[in-house]
C-alpha atoms as a PDB file:
ATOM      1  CA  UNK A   1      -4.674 -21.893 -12.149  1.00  0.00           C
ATOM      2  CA  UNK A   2      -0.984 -21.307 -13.843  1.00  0.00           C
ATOM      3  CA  UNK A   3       1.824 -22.469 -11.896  1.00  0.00           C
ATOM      4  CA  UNK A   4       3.920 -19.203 -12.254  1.00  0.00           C
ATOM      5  CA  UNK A   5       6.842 -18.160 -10.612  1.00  0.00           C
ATOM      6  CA  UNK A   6       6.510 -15.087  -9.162  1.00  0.00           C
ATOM      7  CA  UNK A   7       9.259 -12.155  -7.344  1.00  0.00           C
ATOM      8  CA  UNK A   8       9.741 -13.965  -3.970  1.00  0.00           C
ATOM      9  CA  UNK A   9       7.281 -12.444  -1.019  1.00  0.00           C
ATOM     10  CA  UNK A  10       9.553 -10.956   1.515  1.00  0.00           C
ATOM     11  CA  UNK A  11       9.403 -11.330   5.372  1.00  0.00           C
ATOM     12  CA  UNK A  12       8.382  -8.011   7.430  1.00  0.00           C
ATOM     13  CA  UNK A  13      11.268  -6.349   6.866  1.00  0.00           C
ATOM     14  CA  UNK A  14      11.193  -3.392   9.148  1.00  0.00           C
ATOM     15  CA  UNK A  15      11.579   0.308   7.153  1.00  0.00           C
ATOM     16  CA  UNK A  16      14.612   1.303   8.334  1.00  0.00           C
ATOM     17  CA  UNK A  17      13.896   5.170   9.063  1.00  0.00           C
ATOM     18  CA  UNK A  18      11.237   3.712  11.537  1.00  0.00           C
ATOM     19  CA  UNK A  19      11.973   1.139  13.335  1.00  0.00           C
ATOM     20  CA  UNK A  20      10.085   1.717  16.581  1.00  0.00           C
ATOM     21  CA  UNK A  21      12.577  -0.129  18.801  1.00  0.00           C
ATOM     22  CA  UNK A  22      10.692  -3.537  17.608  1.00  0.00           C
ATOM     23  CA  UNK A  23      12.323  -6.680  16.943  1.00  0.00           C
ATOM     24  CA  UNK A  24      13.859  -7.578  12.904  1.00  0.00           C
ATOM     25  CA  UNK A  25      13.631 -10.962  14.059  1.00  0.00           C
ATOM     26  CA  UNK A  26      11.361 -12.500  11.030  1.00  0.00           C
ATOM     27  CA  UNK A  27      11.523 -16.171  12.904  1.00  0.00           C
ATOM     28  CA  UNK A  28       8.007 -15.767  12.871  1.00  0.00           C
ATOM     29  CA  UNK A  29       6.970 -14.422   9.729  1.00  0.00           C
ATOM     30  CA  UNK A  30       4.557 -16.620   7.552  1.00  0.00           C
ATOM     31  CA  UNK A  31       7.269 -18.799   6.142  1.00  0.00           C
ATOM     32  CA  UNK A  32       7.734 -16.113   3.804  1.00  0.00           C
ATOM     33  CA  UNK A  33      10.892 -15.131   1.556  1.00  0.00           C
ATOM     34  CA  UNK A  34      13.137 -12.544   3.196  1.00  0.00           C
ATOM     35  CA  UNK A  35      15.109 -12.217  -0.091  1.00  0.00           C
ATOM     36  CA  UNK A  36      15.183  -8.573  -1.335  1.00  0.00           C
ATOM     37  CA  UNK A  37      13.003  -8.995  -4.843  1.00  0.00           C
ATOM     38  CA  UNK A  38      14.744  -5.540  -6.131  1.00  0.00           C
ATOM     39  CA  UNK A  39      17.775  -7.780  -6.454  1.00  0.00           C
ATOM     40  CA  UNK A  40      16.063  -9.539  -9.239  1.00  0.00           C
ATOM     41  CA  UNK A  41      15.293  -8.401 -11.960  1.00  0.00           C
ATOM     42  CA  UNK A  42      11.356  -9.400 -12.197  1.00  0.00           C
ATOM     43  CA  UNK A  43      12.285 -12.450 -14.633  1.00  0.00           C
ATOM     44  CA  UNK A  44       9.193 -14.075 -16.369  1.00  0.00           C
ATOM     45  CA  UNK A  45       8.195 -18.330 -16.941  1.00  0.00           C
ATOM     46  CA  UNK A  46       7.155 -19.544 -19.424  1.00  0.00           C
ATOM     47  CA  UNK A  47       4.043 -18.612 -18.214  1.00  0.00           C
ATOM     48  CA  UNK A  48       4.678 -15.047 -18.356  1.00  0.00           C
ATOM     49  CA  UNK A  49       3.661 -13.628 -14.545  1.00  0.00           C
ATOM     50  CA  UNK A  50       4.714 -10.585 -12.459  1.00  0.00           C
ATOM     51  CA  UNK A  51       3.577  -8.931  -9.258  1.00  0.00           C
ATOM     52  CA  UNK A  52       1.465  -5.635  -9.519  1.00  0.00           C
ATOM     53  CA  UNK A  53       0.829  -2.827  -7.221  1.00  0.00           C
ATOM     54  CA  UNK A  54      -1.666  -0.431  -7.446  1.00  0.00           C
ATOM     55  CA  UNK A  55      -0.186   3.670  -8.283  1.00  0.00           C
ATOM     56  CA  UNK A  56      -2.463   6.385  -8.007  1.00  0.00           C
ATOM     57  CA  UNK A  57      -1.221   9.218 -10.717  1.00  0.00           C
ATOM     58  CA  UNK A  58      -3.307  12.298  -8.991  1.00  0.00           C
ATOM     59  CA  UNK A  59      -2.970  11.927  -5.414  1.00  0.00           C
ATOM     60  CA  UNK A  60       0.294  10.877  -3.319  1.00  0.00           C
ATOM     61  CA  UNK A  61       1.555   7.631  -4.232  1.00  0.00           C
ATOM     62  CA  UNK A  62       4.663   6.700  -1.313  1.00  0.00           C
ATOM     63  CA  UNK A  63       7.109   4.051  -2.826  1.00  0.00           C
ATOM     64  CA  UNK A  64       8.036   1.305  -0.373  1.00  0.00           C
ATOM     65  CA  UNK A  65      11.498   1.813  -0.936  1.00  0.00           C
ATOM     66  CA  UNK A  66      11.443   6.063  -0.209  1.00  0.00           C
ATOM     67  CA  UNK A  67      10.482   4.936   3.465  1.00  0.00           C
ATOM     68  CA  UNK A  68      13.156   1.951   3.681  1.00  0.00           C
ATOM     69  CA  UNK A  69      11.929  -1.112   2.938  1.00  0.00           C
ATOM     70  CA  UNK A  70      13.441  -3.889   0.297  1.00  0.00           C
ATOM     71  CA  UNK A  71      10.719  -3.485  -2.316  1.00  0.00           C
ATOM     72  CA  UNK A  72       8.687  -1.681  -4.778  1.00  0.00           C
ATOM     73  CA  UNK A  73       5.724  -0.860  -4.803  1.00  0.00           C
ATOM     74  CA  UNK A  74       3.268   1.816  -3.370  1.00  0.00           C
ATOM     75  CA  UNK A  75       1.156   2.793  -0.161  1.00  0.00           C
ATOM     76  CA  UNK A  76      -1.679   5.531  -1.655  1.00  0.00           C
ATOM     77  CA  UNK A  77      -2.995   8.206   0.199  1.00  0.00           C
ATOM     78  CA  UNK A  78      -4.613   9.919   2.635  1.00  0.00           C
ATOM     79  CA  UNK A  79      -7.957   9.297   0.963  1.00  0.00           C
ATOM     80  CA  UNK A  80     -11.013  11.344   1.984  1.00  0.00           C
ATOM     81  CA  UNK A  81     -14.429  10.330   0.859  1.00  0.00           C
ATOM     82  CA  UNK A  82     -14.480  10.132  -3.022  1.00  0.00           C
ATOM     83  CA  UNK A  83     -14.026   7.479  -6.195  1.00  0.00           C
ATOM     84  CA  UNK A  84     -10.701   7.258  -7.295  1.00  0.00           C
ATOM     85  CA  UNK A  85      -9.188   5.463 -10.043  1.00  0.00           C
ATOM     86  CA  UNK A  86      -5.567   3.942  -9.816  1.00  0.00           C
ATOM     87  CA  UNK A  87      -3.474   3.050 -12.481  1.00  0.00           C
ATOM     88  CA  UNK A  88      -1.897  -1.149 -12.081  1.00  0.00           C
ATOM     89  CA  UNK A  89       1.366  -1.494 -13.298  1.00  0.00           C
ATOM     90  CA  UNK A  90       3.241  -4.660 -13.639  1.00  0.00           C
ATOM     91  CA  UNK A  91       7.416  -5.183 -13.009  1.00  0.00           C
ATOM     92  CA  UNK A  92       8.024  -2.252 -11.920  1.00  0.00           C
ATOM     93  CA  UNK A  93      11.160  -2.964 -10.133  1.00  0.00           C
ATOM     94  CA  UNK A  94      12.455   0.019  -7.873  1.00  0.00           C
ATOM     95  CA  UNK A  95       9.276   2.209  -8.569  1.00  0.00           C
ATOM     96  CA  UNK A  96       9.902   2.659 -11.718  1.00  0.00           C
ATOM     97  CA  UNK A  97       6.944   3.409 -14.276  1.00  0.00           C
ATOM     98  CA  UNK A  98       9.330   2.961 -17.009  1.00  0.00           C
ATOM     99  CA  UNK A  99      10.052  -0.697 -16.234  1.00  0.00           C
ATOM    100  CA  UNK A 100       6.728  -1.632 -16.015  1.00  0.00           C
ATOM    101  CA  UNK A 101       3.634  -2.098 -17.968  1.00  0.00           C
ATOM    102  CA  UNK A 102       0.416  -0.916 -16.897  1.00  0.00           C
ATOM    103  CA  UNK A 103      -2.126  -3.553 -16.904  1.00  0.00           C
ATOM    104  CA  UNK A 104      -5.116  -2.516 -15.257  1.00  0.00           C
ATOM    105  CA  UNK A 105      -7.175  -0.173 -12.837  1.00  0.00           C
ATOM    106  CA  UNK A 106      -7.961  -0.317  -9.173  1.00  0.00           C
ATOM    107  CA  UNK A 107     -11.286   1.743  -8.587  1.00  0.00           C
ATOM    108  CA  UNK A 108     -12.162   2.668  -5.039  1.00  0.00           C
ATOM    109  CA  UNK A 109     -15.541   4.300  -3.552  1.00  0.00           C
ATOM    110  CA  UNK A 110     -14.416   5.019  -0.532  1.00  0.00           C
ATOM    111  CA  UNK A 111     -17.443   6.309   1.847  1.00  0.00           C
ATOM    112  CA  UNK A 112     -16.463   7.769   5.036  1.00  0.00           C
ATOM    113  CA  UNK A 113     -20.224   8.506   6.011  1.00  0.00           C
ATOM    114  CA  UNK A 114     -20.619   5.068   5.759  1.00  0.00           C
ATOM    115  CA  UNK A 115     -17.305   3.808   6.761  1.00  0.00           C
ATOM    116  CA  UNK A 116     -16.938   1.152   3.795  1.00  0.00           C
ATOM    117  CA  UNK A 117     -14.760   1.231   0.578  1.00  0.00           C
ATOM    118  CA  UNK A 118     -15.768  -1.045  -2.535  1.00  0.00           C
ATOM    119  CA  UNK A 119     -12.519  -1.679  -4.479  1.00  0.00           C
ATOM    120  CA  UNK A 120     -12.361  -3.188  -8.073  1.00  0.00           C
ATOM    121  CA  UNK A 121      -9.721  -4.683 -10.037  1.00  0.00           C
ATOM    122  CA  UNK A 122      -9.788  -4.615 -13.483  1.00  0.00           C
ATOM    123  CA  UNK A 123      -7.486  -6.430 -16.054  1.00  0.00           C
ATOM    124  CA  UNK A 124      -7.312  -4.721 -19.235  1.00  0.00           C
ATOM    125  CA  UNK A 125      -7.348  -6.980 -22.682  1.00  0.00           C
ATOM    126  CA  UNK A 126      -5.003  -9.870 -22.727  1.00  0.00           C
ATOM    127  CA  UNK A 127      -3.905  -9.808 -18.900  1.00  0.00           C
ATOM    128  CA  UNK A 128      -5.598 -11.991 -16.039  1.00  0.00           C
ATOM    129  CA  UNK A 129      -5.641 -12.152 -12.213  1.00  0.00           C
ATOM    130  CA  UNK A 130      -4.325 -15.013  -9.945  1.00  0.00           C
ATOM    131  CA  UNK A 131      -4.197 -13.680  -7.009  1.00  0.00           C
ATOM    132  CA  UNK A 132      -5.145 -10.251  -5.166  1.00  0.00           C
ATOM    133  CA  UNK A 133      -3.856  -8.608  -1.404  1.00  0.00           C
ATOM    134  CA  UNK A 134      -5.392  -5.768  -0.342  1.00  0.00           C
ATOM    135  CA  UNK A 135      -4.718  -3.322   2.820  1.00  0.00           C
ATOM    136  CA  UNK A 136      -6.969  -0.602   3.705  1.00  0.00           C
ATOM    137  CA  UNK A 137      -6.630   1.344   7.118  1.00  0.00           C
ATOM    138  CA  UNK A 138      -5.333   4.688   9.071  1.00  0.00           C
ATOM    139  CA  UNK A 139      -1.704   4.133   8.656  1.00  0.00           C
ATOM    140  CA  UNK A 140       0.321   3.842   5.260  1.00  0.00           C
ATOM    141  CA  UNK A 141       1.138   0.289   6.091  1.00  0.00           C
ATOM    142  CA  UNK A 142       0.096  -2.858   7.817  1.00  0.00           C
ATOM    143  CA  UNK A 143       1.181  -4.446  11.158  1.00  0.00           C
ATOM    144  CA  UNK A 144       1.762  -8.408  10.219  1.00  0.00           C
ATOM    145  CA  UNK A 145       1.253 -11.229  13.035  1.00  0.00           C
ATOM    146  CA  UNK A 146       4.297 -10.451  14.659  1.00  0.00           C
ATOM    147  CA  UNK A 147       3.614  -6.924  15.568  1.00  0.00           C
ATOM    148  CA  UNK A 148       5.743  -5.070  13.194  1.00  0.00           C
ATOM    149  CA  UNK A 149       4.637  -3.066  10.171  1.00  0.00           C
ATOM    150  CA  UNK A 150       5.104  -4.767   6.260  1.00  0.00           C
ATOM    151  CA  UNK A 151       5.191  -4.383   3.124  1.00  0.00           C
ATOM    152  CA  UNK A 152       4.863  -8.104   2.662  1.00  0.00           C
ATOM    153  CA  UNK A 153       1.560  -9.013   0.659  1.00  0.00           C
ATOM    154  CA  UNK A 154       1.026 -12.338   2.138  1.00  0.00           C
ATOM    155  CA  UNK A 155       0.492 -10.239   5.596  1.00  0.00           C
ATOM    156  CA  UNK A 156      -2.377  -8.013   3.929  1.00  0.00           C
ATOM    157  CA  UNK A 157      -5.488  -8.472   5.850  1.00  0.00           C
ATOM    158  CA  UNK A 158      -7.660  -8.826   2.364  1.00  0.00           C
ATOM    159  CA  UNK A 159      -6.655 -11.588  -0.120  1.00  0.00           C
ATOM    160  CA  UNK A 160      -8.414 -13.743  -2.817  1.00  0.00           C
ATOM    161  CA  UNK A 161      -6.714 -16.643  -5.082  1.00  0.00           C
ATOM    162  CA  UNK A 162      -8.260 -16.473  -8.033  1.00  0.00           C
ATOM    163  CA  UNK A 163      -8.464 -18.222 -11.533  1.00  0.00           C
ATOM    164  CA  UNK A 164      -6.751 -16.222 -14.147  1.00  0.00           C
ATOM    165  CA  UNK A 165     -10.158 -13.973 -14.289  1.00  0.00           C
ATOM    166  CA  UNK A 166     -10.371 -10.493 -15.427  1.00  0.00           C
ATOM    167  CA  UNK A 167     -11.884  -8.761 -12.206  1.00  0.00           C
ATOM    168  CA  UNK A 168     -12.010  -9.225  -8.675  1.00  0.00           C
ATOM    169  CA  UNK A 169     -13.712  -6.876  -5.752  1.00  0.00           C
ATOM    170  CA  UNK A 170     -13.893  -6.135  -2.082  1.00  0.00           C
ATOM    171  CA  UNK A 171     -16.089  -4.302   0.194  1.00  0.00           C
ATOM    172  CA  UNK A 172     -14.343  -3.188   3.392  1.00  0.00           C
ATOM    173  CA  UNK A 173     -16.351  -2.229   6.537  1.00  0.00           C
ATOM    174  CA  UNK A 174     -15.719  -0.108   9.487  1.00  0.00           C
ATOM    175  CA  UNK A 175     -13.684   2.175   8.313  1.00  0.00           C
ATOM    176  CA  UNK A 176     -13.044   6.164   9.474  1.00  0.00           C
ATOM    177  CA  UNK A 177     -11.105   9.040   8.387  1.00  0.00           C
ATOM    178  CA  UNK A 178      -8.445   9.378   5.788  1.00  0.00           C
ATOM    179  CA  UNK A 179      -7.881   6.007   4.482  1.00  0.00           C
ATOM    180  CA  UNK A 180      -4.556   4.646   2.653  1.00  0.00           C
ATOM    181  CA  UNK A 181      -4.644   1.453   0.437  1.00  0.00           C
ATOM    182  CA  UNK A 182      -1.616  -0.744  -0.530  1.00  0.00           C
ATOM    183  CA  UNK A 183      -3.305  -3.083  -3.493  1.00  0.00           C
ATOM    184  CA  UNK A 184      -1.197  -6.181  -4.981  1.00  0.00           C
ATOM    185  CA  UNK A 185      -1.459  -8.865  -7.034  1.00  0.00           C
ATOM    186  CA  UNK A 186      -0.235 -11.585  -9.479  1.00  0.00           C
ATOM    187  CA  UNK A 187      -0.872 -11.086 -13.137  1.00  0.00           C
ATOM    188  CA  UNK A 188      -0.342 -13.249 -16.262  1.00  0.00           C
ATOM    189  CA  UNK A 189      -0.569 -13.106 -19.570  1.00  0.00           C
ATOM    190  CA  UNK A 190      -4.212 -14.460 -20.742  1.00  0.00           C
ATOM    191  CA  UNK A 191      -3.002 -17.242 -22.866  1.00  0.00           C
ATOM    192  CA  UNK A 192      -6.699 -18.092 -24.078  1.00  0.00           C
ATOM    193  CA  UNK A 193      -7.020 -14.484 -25.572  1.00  0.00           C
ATOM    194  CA  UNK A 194      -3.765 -14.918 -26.839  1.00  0.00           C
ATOM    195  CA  UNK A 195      -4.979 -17.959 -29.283  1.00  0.00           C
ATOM    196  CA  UNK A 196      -7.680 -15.678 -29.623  1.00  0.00           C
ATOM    197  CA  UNK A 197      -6.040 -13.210 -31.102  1.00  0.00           C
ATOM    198  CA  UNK A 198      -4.114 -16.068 -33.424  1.00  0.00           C
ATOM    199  CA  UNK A 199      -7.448 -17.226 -34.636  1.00  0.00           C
ATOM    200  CA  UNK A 200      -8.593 -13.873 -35.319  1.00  0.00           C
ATOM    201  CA  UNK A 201      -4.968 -12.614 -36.632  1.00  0.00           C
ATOM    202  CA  UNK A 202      -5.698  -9.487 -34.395  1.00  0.00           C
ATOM    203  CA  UNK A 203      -3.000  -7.423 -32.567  1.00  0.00           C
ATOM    204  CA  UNK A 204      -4.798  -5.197 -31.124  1.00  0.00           C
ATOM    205  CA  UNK A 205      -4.670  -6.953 -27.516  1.00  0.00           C
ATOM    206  CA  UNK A 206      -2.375  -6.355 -25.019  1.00  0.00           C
ATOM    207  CA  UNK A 207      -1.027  -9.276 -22.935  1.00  0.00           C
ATOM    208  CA  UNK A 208       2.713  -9.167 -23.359  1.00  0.00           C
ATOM    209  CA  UNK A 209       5.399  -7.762 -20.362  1.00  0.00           C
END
């Protein structure tokens, strides 16, 4: 696994259009960041990483920041019964498409019938996984440990580290009704396809932020 540096993780921070009369105390969030990571400007390592989030181009796609938190990214839905396809885009500070670079897909099968959703993640050519956090559920966003709703991916109920691999999948149980899903992760650049592509003197890959 790559030591990268990724945009800090922040604390729960409370939207600030909905604060439900709950605490912003974050004295008990996971030892995570509480630094605002639109302040930065999603610098890269050597190692090349940035956080991705998951943004679905034909059905509603909410940006954190619209509903007042102190980061990108995006809650998707409602979501009926169906297989959807979402687009992954990488440093896309402030929601915007035009900073980023898309890197992968998210597919869902959501079956309501059923009450289970299989979601896939997969890297397109020259990009790998390290880790994945997934939330699925009735609401647009998660309630962390502390009781208060978060955008913070270290508080998703679904997570994998991986080891710079191309896919990774879930099946979530139990589910009912319209469904929204907030998908993250951390990507880097696939250095082995990368001497690849040297060997082969091929530039057809992608791999680069």
């Amino acid at each position: 696994m790559c030591s990268c540096q990724v945009e800090p993780l922040p604390s729960d921070n409370l939207p600030v259009n909905n604060q439900n009369n709950q605490s912003q105390d974050d004295s008990e969030d996971d030892s995570e960041d509480d630094s605002e990571d639109d302040s930065e400007d999603d610098s890269e390592d050597e190692n090349e990483c940035e956080t991705l989030f998951a943004w679905g181009p034909d059905v509603t796609s909410t940006c954190f920041l619209d509903d007042g938190f102190h980061r990108w990214g995006w809650t998707i839905g409602p979501l009926a019964s169906g297989e959807y396809t979402f687009d992954l885009y990488a440093g896309a500070g402030q929601c915007d498409l035009e900073k980023g670079t898309l890197v992968g897909t998210l597919n869902v099968n959501y079956n309501e019938d059923e009450g289970t959703a299989d979601v896939e993640f997969t890297m397109l050519e020259g990009y790998v996984l390290n880790e994945t956090h997934l939330y699925i559920g009735n609401d647009p966003y998660p309630t962390s440990s502390n009781g208060q709703i978060t955008v913070a991916p270290g508080q998703f109920p679904y997570q994998h580290e991986l080891d710079n691999t191309a896919h990774d999948s879930y099946t979530i149980e139990d589910l009912s009704g319209e469904i929204y899903i907030i998908a993250h992760g951390v990507v880097c650049n696939d250095t082995d396809d990368d001497d690849d592509d040297d060997d082969d003197d091929d530039d057809g890959g992608g791999g680069a932020f």
